[in-house]
Protein backbone atom coordinates (compact mmCIF):
# COMPACT_ATOMS: atom_id res chain seq x y z
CA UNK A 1 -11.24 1.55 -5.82
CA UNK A 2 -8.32 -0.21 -7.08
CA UNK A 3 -8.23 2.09 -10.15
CA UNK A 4 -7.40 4.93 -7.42
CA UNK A 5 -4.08 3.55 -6.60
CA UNK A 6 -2.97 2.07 -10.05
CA UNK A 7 0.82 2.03 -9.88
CA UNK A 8 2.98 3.08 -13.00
CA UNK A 9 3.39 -0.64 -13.77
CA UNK A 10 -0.17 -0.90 -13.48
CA UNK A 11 -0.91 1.34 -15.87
CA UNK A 12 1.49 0.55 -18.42
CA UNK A 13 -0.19 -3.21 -17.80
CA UNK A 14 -3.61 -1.39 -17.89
CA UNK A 15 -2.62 0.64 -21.24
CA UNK A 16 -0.73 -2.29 -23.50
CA UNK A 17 -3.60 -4.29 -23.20
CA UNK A 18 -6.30 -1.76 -23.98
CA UNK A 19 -4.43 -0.69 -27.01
CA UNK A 20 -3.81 -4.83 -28.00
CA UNK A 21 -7.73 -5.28 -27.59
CA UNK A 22 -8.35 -1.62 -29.80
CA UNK A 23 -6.54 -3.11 -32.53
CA UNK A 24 -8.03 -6.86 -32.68
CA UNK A 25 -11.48 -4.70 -32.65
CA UNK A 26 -9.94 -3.09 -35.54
CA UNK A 27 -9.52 -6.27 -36.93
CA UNK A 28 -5.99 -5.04 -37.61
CA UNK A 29 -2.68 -6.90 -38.02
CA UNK A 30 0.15 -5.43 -36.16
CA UNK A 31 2.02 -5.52 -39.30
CA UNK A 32 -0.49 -3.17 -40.85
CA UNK A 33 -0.71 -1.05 -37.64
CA UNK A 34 3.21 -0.37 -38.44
CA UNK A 35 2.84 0.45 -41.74
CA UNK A 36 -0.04 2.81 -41.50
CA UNK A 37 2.00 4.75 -39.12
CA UNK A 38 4.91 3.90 -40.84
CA UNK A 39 6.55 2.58 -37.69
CA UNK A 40 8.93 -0.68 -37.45
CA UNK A 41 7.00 -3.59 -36.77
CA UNK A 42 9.23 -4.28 -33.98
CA UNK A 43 8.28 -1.29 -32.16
CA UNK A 44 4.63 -2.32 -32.16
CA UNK A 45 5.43 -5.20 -30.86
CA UNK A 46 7.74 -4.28 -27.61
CA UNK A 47 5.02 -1.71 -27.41
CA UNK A 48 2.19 -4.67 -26.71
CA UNK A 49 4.41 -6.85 -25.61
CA UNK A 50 5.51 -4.67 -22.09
CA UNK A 51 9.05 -4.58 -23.57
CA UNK A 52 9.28 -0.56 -23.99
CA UNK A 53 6.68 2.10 -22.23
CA UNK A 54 4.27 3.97 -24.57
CA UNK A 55 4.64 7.70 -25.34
CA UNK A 56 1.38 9.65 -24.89
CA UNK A 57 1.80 10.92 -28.78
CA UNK A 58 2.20 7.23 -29.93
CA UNK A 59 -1.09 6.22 -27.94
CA UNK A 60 -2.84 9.01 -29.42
CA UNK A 61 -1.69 8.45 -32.81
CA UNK A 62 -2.85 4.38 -31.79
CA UNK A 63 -6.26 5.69 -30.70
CA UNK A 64 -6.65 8.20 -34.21
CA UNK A 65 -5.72 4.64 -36.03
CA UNK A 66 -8.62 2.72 -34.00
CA UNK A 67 -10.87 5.33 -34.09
CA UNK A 68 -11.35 5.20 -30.22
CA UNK A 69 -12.65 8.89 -29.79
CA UNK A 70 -11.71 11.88 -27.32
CA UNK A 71 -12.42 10.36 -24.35
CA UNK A 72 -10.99 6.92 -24.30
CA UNK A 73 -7.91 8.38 -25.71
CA UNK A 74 -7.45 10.86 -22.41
CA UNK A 75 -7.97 8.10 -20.50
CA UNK A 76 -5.19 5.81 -21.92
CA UNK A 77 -3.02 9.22 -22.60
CA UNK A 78 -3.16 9.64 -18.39
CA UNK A 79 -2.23 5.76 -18.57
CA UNK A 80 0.72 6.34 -20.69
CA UNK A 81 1.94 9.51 -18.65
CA UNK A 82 1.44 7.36 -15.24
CA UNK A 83 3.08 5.13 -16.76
CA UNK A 84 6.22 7.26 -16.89
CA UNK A 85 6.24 7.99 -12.95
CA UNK A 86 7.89 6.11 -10.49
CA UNK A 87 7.14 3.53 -8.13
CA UNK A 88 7.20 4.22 -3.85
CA UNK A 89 9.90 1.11 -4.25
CA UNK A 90 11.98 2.96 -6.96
CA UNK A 91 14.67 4.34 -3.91
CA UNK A 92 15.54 0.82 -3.06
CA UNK A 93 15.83 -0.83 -6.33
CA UNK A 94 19.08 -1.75 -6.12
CA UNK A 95 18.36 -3.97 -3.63
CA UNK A 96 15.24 -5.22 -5.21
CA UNK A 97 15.22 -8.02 -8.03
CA UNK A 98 12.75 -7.14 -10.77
CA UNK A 99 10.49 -9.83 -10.05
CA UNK A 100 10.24 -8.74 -6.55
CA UNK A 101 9.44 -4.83 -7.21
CA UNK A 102 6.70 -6.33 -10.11
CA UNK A 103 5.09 -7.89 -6.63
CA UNK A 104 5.28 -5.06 -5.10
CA UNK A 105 3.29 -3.00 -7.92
CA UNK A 106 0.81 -6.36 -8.31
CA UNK A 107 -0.24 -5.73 -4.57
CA UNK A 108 -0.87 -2.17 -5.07
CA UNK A 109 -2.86 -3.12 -8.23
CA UNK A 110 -4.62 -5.96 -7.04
CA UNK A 111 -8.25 -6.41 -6.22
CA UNK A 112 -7.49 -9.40 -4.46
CA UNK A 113 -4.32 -11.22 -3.28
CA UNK A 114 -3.89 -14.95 -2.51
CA UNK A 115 -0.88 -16.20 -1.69
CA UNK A 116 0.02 -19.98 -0.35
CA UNK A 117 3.53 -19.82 2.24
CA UNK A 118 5.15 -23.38 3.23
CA UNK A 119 8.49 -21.93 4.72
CA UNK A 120 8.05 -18.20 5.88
CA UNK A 121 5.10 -16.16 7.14
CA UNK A 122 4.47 -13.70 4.08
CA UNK A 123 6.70 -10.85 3.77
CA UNK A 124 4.07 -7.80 4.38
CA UNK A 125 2.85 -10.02 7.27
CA UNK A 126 6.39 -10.24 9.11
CA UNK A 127 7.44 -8.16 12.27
CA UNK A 128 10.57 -6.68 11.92
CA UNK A 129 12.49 -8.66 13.61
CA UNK A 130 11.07 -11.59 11.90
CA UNK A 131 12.38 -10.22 8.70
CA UNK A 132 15.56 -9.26 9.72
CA UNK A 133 16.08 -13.10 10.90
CA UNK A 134 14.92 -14.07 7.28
CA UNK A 135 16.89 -12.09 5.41
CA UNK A 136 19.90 -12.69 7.25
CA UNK A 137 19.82 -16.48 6.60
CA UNK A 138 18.77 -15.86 3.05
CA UNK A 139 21.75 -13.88 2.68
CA UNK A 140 24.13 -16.44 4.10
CA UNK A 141 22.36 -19.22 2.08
CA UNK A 142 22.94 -17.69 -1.41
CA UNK A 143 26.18 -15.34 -0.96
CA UNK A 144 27.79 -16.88 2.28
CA UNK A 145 27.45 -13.58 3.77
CA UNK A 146 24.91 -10.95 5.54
CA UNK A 147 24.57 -7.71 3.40
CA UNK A 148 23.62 -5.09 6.21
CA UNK A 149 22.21 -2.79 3.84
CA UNK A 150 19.99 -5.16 1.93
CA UNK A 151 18.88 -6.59 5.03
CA UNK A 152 17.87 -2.93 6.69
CA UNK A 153 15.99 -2.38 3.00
CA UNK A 154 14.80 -5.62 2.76
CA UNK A 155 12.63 -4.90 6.34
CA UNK A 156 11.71 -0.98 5.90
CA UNK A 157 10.73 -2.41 2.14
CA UNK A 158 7.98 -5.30 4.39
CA UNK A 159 7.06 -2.65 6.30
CA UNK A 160 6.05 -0.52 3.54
CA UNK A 161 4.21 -3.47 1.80
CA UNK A 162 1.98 -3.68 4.48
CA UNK A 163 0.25 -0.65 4.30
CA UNK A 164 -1.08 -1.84 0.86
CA UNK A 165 -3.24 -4.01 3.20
CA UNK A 166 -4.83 -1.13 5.32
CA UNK A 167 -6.96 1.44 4.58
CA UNK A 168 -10.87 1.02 2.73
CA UNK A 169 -9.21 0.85 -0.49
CA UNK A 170 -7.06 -2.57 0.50
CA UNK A 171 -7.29 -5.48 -1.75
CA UNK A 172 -8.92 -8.54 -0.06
CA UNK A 173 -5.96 -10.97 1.31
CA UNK A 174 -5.97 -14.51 1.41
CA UNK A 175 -3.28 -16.92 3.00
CA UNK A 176 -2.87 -20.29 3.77
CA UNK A 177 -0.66 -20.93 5.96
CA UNK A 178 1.42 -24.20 6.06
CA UNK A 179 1.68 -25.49 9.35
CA UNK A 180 5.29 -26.15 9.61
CA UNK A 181 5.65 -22.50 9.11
CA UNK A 182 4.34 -22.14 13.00
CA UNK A 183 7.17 -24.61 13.90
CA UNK A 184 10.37 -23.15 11.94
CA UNK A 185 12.37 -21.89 14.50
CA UNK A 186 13.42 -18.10 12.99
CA UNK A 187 15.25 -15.78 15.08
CA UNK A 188 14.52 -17.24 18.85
CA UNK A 189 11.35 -17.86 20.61
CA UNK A 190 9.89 -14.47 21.34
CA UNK A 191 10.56 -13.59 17.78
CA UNK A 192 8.37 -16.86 16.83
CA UNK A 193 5.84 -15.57 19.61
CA UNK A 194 5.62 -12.12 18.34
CA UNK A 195 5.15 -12.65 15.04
CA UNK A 196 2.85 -15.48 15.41
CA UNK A 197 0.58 -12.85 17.58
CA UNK A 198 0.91 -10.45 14.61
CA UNK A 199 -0.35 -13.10 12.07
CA UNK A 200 -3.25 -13.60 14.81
CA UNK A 201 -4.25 -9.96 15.17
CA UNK A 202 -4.09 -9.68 10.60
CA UNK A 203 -6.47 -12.16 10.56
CA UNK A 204 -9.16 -10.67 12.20
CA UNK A 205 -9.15 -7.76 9.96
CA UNK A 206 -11.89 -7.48 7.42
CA UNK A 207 -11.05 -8.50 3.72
CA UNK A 208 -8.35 -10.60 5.41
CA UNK A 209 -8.94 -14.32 5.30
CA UNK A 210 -5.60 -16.03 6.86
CA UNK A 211 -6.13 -20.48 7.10
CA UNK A 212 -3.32 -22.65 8.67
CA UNK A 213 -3.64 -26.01 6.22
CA UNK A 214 -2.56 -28.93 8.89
CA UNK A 215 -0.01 -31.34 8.96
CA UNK A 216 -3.04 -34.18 8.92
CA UNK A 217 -4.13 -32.99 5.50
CA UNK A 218 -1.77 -34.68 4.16
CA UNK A 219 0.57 -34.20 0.96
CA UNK A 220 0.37 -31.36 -1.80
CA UNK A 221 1.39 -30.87 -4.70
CA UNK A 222 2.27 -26.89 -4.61
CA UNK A 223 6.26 -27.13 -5.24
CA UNK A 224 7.07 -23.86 -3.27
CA UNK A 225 5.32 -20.60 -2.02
CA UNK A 226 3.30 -18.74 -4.43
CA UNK A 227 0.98 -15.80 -4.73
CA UNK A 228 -1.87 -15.07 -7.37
CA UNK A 229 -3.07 -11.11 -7.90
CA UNK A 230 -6.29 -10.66 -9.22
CA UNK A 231 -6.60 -7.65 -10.99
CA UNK A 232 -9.99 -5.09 -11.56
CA UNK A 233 -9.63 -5.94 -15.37
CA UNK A 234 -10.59 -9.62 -15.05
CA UNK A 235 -6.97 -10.84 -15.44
CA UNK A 236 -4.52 -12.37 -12.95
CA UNK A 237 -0.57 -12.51 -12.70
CA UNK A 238 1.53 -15.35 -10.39
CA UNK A 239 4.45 -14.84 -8.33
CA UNK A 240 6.87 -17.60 -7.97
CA UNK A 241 9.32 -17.57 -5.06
CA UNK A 242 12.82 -19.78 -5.47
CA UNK A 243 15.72 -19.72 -3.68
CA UNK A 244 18.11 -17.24 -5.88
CA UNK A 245 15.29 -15.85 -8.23
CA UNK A 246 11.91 -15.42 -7.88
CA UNK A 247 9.74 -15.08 -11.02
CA UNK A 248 6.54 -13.16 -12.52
CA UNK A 249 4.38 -14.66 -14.52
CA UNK A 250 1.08 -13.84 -17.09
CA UNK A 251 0.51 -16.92 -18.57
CA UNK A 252 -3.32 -17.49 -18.35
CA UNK A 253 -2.73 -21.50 -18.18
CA UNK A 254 -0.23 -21.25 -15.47
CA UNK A 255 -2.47 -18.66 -13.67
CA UNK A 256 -5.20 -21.18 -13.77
CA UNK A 257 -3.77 -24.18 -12.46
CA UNK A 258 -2.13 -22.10 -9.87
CA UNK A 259 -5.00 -20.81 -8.93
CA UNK A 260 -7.05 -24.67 -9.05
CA UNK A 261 -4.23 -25.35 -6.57
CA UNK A 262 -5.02 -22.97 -4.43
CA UNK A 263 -8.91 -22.85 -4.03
CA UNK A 264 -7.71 -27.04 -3.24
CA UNK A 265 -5.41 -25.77 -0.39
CA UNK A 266 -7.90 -23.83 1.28
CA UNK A 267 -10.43 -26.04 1.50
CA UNK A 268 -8.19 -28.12 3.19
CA UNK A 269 -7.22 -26.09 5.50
CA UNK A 270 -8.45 -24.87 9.01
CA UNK A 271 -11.42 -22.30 9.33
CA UNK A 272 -10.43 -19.08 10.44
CA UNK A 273 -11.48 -20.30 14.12
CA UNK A 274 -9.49 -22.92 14.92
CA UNK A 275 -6.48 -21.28 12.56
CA UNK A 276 -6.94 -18.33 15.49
CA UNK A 277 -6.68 -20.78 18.56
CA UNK A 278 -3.56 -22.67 16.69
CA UNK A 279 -1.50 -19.78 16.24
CA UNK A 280 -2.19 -18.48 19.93
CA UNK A 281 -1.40 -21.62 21.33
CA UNK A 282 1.98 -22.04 19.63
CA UNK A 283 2.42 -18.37 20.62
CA UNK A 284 1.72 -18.98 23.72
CA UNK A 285 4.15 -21.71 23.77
CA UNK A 286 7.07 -20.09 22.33
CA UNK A 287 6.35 -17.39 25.11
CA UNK A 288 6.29 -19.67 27.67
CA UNK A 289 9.55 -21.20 26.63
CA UNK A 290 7.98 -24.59 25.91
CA UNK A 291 9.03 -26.63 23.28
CA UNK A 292 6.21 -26.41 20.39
CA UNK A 293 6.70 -30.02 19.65
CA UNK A 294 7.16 -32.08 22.38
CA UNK A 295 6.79 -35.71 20.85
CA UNK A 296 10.37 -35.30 19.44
């Protein structure tokens, strides 16, 4: 269960918002909360808000305030001390943006993960030498230069994220695919071939659902790749991907029409069939040396 393999920012996720919903129950104001406890009210409030971590004394002095009871107040103590530990990512943070290690801990988190790609094939679905092409451009593109380093991290760091996806307790995956992704030269041909084949062989895994939308279905209104984590608690986070800084976000409204957008996407896109025979073909293409577009 997802529960099994809560990561620290999980929990602290997991915690804040039990604690938020203990004290609305209470039919407490923070304010009073603070002064009860004789705390700042600011403290309170980075404490709900995800701004500072939670000590397991403060949680159980929380829990003694909302009368919560032995048990519940072990559980969100373990939450608190989780909390404190550190993520697999942690050794490559300085190569990691903070938006992109919070994507990291929503796929570990994540019951299910849907996630819409218009100019890459998603990160924990690239080959290595996919990535390293990707990176290296990306590095170009924003610094003028290739950082060796974060482009060796940036691939062992894919590598790693793809493991989230195996095993019985995986979250369910679901991609759609823009075609022009299948057509965007990266690396060379065999790279193109290989990774395509990769995509191929994902999406015949169970609780993997992977949909190429075509070229024929016409325009869209997603501005950019995105990806939507659904959580075991009934609540969802978005990750937004832009060229110099991607961005997490919580907002239940933004979720939503994020996620509108992308149950609209999928039904426009192939069925898993005929998304399987386009992405060997093209493979097979790029293989054979052929050009995958030969009407230009």
């Amino acid at each position: 269960m997802p529960g099994d393999r809560l990561s620290p920012s999980g929990a602290r996720r997991r915690l804040r918002t039990a604690l938020r919903e203990s004290r609305e129950v209470a039919s407490m104001t923070q304010r009073e909360v603070a002064e009860r406890l004789q705390w700042s009210l600011s403290k309170l409030m980075r404490m709900e808000s995800g701004a500072v971590s939670i000590a397991p004394r403060d949680v159980q002095l929380l829990c003694g305030l909302y009368e919560l009871g032995a048990a519940v107040t072990e559980r969100l103590a373990g939450h608190a001390t989780a909390g404190q530990e550190k993520s697999w990512w942690f050794e490559y943070r300085e190569h990691l943006t903070q938006s992109s290690a919070a994507l990291i801990d929503l796929e570990s988190d994540a019951v299910r993960i849907r996630q819409f790609a218009t100019l890459t094939v998603p990160g924990q679905l690239q080959t290595a030498r996919y990535a390293e092409a990707v990176l290296r451009f990306a590095g170009e593109l924003v610094t003028g230069a290739a950082d060796e380093q974060r482009i060796a991290t940036g691939v062992v760091v894919r590598q790693r994220r793809r493991s989230t996806y195996e095993g019985p307790d995986a979250p369910e995956l679901s991609v759609v695919l823009d075609e022009a992704v299948l057509y965007r030269l990266t690396g060379s041909a065999a790279v193109m071939a290989e990774q395509l084949l990769l995509v191929a062989e994902f999406a015949r895994r169970p609780r993997i659902d992977i949909r190429v939308l075509p070229l024929e279905a016409g325009v869209h209104l997603a501005n950019g790749d995105f990806v939507l984590a659904d959580l075991d608690d009934g609540t969802a986070a978005l990750y937004l991907e832009a060229l110099t800084e991607d961005t997490a976000v919580e907002s239940p409204s933004q979720v939503a029409a994020y996620s509108r957008a992308f149950d609209a996407l999928r039904r426009r896109a192939l069925d898993p069939t005929r998304t399987n025979h386009l992405l060997h073909r093209v493979a097979a293409q790029y293989a054979a040396g052929e050009h995958v577009r030969p009407w230009l």
